[in-house]
PDB file of N, CA and C in Angstrom:
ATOM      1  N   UNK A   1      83.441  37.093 -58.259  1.00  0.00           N
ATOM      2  CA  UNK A   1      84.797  37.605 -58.152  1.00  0.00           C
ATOM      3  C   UNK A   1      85.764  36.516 -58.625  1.00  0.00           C
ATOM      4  N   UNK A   2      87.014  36.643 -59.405  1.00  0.00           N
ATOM      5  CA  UNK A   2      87.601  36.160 -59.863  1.00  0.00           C
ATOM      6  C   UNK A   2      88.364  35.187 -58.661  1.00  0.00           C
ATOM      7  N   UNK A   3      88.590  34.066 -58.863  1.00  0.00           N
ATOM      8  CA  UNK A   3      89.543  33.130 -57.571  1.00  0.00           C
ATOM      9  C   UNK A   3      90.520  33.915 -57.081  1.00  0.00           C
ATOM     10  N   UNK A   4      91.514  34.166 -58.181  1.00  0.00           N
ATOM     11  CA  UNK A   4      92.440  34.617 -57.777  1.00  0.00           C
ATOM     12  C   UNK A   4      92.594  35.994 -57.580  1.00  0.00           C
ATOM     13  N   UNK A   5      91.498  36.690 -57.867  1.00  0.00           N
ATOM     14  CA  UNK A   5      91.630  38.062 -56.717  1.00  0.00           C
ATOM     15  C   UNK A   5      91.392  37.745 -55.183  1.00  0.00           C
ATOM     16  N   UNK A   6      90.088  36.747 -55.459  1.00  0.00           N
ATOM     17  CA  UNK A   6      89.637  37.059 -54.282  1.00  0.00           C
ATOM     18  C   UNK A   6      90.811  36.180 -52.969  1.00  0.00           C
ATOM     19  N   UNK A   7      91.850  35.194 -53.792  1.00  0.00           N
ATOM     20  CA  UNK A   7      93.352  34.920 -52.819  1.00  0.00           C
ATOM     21  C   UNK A   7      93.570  36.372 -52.395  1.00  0.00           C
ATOM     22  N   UNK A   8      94.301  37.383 -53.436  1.00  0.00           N
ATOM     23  CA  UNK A   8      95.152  38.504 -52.887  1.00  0.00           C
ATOM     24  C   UNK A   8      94.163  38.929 -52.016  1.00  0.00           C
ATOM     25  N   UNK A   9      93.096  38.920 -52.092  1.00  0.00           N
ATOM     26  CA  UNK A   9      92.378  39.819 -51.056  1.00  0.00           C
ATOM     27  C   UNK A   9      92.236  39.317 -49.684  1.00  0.00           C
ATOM     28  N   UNK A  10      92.233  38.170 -49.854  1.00  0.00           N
ATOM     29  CA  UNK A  10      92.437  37.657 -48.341  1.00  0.00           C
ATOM     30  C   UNK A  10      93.716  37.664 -47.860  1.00  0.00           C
ATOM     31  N   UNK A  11      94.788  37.491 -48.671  1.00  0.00           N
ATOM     32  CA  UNK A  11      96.200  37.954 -48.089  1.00  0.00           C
ATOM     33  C   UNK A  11      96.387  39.153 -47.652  1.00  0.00           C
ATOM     34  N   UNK A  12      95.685  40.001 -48.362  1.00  0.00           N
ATOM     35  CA  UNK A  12      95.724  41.192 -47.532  1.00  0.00           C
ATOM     36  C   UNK A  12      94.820  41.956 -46.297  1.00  0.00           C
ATOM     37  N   UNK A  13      94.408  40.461 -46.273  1.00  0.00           N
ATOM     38  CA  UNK A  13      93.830  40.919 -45.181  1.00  0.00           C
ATOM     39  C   UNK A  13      94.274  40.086 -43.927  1.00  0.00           C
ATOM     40  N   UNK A  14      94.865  38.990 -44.294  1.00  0.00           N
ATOM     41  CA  UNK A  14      95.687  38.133 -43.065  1.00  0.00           C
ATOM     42  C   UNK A  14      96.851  39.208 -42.695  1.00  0.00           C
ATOM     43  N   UNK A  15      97.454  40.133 -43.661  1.00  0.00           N
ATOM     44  CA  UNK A  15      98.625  40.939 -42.992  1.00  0.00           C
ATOM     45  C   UNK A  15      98.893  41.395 -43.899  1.00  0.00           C
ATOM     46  N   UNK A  16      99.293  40.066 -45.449  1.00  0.00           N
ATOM     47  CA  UNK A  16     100.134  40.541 -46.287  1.00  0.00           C
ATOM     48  C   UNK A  16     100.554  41.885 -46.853  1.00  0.00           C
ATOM     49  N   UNK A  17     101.564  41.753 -47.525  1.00  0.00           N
ATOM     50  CA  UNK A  17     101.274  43.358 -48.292  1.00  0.00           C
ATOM     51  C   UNK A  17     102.030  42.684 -49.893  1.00  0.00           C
ATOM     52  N   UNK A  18     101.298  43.884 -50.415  1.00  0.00           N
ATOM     53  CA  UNK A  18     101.233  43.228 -51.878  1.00  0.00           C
ATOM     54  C   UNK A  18     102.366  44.515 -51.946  1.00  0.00           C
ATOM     55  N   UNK A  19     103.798  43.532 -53.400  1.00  0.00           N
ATOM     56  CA  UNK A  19     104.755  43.966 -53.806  1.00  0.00           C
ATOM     57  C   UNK A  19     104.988  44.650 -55.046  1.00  0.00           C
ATOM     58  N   UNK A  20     105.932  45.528 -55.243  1.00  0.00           N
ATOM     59  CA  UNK A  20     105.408  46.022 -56.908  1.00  0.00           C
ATOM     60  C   UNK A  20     106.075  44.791 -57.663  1.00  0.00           C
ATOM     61  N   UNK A  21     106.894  43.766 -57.630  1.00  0.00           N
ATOM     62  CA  UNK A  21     107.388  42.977 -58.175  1.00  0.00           C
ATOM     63  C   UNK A  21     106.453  41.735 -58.612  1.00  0.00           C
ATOM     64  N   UNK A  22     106.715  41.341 -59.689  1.00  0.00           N
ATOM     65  CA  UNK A  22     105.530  40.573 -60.462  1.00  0.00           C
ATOM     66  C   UNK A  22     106.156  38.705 -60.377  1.00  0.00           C
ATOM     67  N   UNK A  23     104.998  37.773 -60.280  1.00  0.00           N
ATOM     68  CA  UNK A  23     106.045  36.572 -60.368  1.00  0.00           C
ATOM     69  C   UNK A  23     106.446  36.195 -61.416  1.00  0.00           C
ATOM     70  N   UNK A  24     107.695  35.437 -61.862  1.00  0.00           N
ATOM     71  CA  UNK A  24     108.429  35.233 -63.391  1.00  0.00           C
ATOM     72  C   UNK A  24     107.385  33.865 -63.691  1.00  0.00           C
ATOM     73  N   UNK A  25     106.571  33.556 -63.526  1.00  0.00           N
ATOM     74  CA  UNK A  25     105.721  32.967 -64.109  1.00  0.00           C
ATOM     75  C   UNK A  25     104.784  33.221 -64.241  1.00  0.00           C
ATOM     76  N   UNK A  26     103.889  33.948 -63.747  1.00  0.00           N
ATOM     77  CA  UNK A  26     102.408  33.892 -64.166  1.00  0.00           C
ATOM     78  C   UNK A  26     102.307  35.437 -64.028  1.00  0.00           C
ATOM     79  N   UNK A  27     103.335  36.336 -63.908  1.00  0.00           N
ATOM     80  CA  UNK A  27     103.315  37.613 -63.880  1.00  0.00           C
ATOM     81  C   UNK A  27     102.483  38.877 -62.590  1.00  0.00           C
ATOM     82  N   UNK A  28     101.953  37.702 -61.695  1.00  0.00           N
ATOM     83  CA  UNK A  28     100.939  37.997 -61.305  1.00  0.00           C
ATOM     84  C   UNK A  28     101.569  38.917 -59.990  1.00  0.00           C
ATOM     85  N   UNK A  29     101.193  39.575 -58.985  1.00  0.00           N
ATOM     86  CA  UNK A  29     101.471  40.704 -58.457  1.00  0.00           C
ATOM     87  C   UNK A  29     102.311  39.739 -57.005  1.00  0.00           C
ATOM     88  N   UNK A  30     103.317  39.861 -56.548  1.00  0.00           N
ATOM     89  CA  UNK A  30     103.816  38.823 -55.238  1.00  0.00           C
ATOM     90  C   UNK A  30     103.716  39.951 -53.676  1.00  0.00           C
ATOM     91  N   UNK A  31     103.102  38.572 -53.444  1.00  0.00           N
ATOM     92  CA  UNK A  31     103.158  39.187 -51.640  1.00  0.00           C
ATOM     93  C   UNK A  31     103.868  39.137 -50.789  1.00  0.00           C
ATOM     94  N   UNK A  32     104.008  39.500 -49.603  1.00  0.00           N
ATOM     95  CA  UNK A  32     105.020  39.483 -48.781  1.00  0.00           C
ATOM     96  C   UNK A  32     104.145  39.301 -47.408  1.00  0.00           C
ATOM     97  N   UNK A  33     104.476  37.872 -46.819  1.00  0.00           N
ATOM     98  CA  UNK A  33     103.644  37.270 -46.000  1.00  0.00           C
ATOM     99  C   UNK A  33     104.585  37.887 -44.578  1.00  0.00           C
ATOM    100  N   UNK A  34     103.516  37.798 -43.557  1.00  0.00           N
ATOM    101  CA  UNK A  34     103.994  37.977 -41.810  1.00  0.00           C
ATOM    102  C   UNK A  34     105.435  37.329 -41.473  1.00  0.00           C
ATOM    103  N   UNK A  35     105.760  36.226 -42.341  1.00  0.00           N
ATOM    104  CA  UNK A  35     106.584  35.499 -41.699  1.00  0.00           C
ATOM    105  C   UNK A  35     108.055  36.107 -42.675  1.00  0.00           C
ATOM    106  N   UNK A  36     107.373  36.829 -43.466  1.00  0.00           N
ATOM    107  CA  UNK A  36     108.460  37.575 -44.262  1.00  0.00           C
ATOM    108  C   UNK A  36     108.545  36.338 -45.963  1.00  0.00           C
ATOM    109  N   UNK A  37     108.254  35.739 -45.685  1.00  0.00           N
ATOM    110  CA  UNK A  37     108.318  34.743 -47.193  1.00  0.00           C
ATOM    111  C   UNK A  37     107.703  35.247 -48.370  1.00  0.00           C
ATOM    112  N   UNK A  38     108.273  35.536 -49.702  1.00  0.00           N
ATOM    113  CA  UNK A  38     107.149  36.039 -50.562  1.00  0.00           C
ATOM    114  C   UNK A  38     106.650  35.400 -51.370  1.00  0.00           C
ATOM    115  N   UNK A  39     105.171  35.190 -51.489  1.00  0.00           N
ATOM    116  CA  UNK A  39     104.133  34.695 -52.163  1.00  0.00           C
ATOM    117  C   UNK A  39     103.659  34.549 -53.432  1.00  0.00           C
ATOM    118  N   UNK A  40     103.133  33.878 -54.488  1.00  0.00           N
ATOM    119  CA  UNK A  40     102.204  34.015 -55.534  1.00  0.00           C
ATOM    120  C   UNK A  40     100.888  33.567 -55.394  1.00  0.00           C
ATOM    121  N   UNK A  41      99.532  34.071 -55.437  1.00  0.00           N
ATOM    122  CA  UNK A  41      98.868  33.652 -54.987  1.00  0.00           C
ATOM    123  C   UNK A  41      98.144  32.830 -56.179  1.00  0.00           C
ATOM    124  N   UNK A  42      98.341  33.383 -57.285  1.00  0.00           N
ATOM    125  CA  UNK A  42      98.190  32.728 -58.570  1.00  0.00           C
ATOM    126  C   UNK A  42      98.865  31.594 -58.296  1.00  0.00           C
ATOM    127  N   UNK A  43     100.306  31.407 -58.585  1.00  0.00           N
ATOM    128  CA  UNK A  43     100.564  30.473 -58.715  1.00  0.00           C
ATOM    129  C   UNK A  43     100.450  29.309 -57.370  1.00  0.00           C
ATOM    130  N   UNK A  44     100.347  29.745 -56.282  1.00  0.00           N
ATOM    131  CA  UNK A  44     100.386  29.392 -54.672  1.00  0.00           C
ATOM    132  C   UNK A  44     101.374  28.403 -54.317  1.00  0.00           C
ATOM    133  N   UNK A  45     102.649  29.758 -55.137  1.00  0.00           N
ATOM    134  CA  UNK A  45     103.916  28.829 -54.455  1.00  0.00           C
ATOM    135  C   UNK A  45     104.762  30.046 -53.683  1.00  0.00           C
ATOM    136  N   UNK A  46     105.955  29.529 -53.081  1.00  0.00           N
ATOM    137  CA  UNK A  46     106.904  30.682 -52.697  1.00  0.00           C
ATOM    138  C   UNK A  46     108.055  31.092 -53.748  1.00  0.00           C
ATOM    139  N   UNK A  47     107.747  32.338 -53.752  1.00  0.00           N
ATOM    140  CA  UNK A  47     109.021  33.089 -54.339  1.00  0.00           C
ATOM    141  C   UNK A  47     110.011  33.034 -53.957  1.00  0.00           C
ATOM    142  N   UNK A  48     111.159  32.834 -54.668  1.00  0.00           N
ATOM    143  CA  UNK A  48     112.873  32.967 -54.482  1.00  0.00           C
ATOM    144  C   UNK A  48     113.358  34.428 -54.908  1.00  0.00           C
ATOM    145  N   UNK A  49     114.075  34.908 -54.322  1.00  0.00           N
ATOM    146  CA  UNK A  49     114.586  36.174 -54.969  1.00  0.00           C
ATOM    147  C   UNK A  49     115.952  36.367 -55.325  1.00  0.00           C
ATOM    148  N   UNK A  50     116.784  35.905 -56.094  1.00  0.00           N
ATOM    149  CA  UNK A  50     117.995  35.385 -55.911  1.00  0.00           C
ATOM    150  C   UNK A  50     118.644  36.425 -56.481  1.00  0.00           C
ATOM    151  N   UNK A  51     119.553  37.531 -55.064  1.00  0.00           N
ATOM    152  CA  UNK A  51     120.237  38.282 -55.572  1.00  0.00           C
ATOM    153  C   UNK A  51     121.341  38.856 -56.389  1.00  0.00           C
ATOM    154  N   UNK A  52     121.452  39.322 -57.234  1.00  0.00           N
ATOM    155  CA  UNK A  52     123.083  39.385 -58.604  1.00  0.00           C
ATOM    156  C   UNK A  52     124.349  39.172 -57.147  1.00  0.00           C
ATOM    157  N   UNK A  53     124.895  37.879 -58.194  1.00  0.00           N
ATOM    158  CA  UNK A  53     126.236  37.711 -57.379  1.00  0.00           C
ATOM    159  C   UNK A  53     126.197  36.786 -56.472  1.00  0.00           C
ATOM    160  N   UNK A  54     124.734  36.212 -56.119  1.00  0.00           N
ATOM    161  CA  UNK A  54     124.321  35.620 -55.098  1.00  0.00           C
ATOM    162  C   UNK A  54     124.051  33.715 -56.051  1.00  0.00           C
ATOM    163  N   UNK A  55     124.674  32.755 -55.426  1.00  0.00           N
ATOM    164  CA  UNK A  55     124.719  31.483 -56.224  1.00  0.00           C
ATOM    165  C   UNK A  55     123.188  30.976 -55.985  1.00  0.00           C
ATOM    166  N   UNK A  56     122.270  30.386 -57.077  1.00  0.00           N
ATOM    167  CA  UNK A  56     121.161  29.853 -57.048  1.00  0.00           C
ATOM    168  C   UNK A  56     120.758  28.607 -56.174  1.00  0.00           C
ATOM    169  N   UNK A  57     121.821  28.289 -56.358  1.00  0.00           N
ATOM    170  CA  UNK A  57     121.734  27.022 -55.757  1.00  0.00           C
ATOM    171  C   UNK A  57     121.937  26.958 -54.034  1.00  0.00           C
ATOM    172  N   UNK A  58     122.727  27.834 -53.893  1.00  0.00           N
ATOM    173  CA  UNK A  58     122.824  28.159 -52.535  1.00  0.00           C
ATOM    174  C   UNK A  58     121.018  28.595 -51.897  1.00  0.00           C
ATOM    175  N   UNK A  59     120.593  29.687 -52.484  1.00  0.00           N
ATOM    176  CA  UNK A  59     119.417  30.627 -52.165  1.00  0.00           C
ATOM    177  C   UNK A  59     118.187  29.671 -52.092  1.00  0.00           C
ATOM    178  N   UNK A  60     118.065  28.490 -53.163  1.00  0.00           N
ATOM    179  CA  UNK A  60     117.304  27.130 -52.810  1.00  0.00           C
ATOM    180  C   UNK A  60     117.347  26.564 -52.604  1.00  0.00           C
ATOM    181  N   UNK A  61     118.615  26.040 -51.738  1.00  0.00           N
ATOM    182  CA  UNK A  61     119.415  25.000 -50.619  1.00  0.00           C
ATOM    183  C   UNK A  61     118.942  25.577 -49.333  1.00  0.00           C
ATOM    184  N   UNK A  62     119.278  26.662 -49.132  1.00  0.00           N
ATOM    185  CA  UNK A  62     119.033  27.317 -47.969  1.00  0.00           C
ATOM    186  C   UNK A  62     117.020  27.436 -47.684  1.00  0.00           C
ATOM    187  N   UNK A  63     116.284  27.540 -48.674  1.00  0.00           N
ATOM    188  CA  UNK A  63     115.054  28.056 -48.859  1.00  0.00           C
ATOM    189  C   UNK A  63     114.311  26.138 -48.296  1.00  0.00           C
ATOM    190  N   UNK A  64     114.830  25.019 -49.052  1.00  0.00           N
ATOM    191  CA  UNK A  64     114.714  23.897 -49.059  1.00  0.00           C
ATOM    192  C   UNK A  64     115.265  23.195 -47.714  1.00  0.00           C
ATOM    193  N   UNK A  65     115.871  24.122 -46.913  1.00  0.00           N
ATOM    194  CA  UNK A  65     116.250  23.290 -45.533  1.00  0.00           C
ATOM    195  C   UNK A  65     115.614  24.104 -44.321  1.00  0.00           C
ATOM    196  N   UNK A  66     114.839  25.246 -45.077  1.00  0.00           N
ATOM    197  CA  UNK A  66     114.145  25.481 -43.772  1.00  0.00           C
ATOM    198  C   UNK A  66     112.770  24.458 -43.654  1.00  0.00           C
ATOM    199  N   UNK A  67     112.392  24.528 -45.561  1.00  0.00           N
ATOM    200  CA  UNK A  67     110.903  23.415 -45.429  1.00  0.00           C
ATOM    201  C   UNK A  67     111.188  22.793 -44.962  1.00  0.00           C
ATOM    202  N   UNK A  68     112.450  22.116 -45.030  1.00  0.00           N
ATOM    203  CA  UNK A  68     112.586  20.534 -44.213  1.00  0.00           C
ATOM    204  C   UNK A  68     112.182  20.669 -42.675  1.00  0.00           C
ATOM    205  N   UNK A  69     113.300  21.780 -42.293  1.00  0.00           N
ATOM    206  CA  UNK A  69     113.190  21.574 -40.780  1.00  0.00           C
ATOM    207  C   UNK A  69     111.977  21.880 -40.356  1.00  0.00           C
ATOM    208  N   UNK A  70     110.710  22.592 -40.960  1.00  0.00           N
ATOM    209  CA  UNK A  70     109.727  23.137 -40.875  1.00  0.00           C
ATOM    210  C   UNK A  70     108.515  21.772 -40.465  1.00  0.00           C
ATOM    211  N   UNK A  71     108.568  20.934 -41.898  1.00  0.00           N
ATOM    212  CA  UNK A  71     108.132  19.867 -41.342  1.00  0.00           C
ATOM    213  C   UNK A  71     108.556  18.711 -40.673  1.00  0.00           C
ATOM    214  N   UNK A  72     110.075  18.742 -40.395  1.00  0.00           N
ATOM    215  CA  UNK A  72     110.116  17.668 -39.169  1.00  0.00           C
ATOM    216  C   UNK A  72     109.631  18.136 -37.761  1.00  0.00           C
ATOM    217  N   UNK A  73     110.130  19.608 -37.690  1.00  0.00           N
ATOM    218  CA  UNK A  73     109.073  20.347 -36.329  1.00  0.00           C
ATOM    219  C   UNK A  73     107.736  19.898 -36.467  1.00  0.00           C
ATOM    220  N   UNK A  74     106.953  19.650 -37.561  1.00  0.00           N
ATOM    221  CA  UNK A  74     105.573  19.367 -37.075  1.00  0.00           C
ATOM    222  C   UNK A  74     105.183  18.085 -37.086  1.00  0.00           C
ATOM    223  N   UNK A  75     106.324  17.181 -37.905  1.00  0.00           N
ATOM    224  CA  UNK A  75     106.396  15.885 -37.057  1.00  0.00           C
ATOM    225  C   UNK A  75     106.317  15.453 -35.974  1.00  0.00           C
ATOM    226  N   UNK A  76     107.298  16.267 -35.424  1.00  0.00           N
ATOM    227  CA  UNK A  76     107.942  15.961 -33.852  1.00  0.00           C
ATOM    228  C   UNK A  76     106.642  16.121 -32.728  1.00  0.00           C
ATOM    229  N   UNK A  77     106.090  17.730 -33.850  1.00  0.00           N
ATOM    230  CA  UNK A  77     104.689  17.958 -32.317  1.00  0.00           C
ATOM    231  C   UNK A  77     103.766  16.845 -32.422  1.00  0.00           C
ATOM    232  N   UNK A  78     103.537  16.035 -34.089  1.00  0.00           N
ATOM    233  CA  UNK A  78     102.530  15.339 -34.261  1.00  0.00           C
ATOM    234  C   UNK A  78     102.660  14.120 -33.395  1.00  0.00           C
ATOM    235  N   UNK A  79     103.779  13.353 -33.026  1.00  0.00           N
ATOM    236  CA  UNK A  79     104.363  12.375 -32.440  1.00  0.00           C
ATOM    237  C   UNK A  79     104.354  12.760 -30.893  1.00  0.00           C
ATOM    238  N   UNK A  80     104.665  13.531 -30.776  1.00  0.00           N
ATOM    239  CA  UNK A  80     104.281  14.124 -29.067  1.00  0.00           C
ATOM    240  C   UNK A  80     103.068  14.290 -28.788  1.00  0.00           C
ATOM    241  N   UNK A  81     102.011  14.217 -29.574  1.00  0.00           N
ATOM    242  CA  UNK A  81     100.469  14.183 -29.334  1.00  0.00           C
ATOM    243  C   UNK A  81     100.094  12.801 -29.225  1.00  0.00           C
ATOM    244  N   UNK A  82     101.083  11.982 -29.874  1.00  0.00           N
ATOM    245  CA  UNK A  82     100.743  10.544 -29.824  1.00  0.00           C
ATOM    246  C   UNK A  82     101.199  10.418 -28.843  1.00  0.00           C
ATOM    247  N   UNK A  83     102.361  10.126 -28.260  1.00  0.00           N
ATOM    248  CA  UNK A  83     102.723   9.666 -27.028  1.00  0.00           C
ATOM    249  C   UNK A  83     101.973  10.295 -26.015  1.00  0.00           C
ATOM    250  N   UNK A  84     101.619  11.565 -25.916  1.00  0.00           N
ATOM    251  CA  UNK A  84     101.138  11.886 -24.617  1.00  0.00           C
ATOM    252  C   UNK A  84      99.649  10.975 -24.366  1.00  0.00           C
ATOM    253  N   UNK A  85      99.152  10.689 -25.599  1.00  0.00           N
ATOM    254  CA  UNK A  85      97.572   9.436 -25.738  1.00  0.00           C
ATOM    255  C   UNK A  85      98.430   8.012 -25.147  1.00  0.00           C
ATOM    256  N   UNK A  86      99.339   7.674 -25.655  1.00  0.00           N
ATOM    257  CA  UNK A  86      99.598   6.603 -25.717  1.00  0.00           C
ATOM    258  C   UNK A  86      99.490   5.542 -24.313  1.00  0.00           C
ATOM    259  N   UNK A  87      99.478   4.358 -23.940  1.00  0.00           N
ATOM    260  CA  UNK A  87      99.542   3.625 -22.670  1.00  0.00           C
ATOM    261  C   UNK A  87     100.354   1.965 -23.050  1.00  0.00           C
ATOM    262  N   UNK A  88     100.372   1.515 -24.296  1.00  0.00           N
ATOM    263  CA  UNK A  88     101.149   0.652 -24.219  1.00  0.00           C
ATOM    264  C   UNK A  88     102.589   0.724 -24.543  1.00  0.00           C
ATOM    265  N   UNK A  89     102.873  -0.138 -23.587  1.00  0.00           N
ATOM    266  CA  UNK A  89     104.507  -0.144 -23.391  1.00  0.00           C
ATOM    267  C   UNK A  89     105.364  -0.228 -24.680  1.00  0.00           C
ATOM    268  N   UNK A  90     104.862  -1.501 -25.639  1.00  0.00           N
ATOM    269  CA  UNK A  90     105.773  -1.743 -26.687  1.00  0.00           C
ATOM    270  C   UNK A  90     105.544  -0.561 -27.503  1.00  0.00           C
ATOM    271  N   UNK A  91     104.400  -0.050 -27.616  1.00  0.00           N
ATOM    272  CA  UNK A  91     103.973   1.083 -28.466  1.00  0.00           C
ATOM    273  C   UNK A  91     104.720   2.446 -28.445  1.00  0.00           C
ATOM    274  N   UNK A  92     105.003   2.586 -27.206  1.00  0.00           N
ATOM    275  CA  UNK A  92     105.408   3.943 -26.551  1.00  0.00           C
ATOM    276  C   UNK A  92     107.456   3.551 -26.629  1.00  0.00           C
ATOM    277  N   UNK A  93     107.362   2.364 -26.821  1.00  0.00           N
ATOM    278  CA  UNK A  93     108.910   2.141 -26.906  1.00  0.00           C
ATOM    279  C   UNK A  93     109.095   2.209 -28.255  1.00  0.00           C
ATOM    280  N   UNK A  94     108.330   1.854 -29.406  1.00  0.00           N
ATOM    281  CA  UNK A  94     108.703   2.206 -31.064  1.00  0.00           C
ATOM    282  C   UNK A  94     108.415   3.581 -31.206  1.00  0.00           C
ATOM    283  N   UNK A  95     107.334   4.409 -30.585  1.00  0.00           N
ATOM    284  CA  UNK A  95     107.565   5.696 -30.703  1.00  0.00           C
ATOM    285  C   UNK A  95     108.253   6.598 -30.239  1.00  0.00           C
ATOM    286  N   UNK A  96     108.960   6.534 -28.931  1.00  0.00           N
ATOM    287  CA  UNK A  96     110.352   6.865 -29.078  1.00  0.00           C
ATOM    288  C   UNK A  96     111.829   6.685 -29.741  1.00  0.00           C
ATOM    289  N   UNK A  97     111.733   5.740 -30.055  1.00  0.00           N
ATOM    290  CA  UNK A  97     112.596   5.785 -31.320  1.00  0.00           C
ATOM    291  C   UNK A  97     112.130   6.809 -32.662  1.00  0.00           C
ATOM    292  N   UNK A  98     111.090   6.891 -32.729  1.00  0.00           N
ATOM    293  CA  UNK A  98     111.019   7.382 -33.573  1.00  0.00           C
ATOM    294  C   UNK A  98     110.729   9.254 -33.709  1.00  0.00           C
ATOM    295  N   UNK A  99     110.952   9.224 -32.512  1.00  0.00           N
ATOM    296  CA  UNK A  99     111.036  10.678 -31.425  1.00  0.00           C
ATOM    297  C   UNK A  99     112.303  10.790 -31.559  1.00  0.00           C
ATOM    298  N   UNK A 100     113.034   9.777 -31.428  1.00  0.00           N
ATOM    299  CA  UNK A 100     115.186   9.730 -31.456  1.00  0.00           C
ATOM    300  C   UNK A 100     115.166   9.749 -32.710  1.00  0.00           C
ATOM    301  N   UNK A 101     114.498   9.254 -33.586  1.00  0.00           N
ATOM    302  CA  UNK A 101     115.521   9.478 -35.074  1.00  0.00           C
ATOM    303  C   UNK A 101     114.750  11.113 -35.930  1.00  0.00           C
ATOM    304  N   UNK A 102     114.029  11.516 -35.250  1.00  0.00           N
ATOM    305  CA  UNK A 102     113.371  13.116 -35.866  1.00  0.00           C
ATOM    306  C   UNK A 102     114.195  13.788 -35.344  1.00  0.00           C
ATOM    307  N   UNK A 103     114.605  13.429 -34.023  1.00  0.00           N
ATOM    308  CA  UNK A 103     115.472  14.685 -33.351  1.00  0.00           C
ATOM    309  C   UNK A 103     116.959  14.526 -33.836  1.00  0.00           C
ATOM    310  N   UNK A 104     117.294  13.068 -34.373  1.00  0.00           N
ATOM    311  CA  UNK A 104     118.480  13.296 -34.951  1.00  0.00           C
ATOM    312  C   UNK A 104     118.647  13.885 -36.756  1.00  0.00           C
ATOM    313  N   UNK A 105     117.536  13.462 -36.986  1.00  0.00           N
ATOM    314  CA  UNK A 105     116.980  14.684 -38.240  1.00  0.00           C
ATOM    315  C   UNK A 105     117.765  16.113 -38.326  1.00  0.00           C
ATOM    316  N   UNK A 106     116.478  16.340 -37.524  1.00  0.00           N
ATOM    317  CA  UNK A 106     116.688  18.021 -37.099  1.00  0.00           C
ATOM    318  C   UNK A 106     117.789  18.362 -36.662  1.00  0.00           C
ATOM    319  N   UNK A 107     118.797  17.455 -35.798  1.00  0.00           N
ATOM    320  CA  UNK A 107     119.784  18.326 -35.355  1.00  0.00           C
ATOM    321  C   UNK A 107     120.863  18.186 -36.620  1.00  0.00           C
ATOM    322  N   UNK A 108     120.698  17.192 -37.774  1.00  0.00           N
ATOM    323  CA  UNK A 108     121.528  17.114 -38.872  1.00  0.00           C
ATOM    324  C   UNK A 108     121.295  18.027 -39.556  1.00  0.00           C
ATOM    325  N   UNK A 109     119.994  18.767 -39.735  1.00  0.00           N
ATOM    326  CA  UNK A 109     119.408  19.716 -40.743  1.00  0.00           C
ATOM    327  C   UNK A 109     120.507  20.728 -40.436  1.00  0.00           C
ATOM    328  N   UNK A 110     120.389  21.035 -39.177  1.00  0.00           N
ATOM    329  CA  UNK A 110     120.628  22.341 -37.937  1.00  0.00           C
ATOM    330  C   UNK A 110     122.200  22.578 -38.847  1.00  0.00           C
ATOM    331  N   UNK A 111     122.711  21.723 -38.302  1.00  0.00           N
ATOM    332  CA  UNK A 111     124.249  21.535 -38.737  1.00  0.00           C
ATOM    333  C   UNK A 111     124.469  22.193 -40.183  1.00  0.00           C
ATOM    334  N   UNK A 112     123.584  21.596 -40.818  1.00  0.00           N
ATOM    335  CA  UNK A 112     123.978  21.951 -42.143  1.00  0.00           C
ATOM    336  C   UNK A 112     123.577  22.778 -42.620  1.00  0.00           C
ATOM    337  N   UNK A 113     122.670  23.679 -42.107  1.00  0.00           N
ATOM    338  CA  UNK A 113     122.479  25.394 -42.209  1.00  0.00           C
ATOM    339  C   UNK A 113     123.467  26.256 -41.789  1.00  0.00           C
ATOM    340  N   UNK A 114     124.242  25.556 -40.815  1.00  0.00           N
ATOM    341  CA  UNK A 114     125.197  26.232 -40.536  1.00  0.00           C
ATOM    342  C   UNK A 114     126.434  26.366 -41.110  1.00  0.00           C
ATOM    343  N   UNK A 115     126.408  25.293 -41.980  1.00  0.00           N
ATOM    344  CA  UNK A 115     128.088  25.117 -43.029  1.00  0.00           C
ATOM    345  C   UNK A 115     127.935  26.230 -44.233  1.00  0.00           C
TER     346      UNK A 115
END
């Protein structure tokens, strides 16, 4: 079976549902994942859909600050797995700081989704 069928086929079987809309690069058929994001499985990136009237730059500003906040959230859990191991003092005092400057991250991201 071809690779890239056998992607769509497992997307559709995690939930996805396949779209009549094709991707502007590789033409290939786009999905529409659980979390609502739409897919290429060919290409195995995310689709933008940037509506007439709607500024580009805005639609991948906005698309680019959820990745962000996406992976400082899994920073934050990754660092909270450390500390909860952790037992030395100086250790557990540089990793809170560094627990304070993710959370001041995120709450800068926050902000600026909102402007």
């Amino acid at each position: 079976m071809d690779e890239d069928v056998k992607k769509m086929a497992d997307m559709l079987r995690a939930g996805a549902t396949m779209l009549s809309e094709q991707c502007p690069s590789c033409y290939s058929p786009i999905f529409k994942l659980r979390s609502g994001e739409l897919w290429c499985p060919k290409c195995n990136k995310r689709i933008v859909v940037v509506k007439q009237g709607e500024e580009t730059t805005q639609t991948i500003g906005s698309v680019l600050l959820t990745t962000t906040e996406e992976t400082i959230l899994t920073k934050i859990q990754e660092l909270n797995q450390i500390i909860k191991q952790e037992k030395d003092p100086m250790r557990l005092q540089h990793l809170g700081e560094l627990l304070s400057t993710w959370l001041e991250v995120l709450e800068k991201v926050k902000r600026i989704r909102k402007i």
